[in-house]
Protein backbone atom coordinates (compact mmCIF):
# COMPACT_ATOMS: atom_id res chain seq x y z
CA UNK A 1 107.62 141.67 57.30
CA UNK A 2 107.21 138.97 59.64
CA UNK A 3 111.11 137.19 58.66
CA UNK A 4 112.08 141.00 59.45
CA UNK A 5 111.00 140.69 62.78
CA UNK A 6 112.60 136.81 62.60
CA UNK A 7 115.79 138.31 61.84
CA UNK A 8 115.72 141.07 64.73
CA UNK A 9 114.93 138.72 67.23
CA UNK A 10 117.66 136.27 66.44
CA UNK A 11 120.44 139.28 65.96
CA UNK A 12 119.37 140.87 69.01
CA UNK A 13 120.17 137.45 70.90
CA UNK A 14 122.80 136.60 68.78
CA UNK A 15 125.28 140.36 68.87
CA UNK A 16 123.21 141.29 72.00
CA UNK A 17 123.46 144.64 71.07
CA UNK A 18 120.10 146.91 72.03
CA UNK A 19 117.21 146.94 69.72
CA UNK A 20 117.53 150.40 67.92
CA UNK A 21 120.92 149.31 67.06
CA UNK A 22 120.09 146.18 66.04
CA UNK A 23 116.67 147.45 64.14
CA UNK A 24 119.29 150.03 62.65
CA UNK A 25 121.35 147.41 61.06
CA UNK A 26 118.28 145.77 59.44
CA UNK A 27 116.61 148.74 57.88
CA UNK A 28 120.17 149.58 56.32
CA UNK A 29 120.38 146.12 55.12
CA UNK A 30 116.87 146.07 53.77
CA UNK A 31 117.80 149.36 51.64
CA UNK A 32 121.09 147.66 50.21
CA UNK A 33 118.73 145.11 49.23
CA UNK A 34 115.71 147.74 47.90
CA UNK A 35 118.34 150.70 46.57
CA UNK A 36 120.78 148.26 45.13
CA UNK A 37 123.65 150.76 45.76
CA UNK A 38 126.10 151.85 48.98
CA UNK A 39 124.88 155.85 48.30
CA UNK A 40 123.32 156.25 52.32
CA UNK A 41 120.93 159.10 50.93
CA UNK A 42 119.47 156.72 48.82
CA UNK A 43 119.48 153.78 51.82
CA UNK A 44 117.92 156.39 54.05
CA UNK A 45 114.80 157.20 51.78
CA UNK A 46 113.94 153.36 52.14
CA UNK A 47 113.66 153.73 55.96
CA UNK A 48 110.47 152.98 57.29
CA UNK A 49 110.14 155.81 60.38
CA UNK A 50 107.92 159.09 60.58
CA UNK A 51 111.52 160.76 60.49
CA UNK A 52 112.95 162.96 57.47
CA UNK A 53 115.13 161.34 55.11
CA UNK A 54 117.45 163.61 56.47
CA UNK A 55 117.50 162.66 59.96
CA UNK A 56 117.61 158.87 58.80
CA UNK A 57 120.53 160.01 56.81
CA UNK A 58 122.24 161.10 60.47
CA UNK A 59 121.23 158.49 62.02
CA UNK A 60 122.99 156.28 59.43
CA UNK A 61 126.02 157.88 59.81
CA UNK A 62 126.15 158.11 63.56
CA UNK A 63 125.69 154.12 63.17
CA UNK A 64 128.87 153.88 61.53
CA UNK A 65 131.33 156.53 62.76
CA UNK A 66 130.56 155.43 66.94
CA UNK A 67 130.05 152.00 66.29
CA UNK A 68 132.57 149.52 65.58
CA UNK A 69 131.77 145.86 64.43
């Protein structure tokens, strides 16, 4: 967990976009990595948050549709 928080602090610096953005980004990558697929139902069940899977779902989607890289 600790290179997690490595990895925020040097993206955060580094796109200097704000921190739920940024933390965002990492738990999607993080489920890529766990899920091994693109599905974002199955990336959102990986997300560590007190939120339902659906909401993490949303939340995945609003990343993508009003953010562009």
């Amino acid at each position: 967990m600790q290179q997690i928080s490595e990895l925020q602090t040097i993206l955060f610096h580094f796109l200097n976009w704000n921190k739920a953005r940024v933390s965002c980004l990492l738990q999607i990558v993080q489920g890529l990595f766990l899920v091994r697929t693109v599905n974002l139902t199955q990336i959102s069940e990986t997300f560590k948050c007190s939120a339902k899977h659906e909401s993490c779902y949303r939340r995945i989607q609003r990343f993508f549709k009003s953010f562009s890289f």
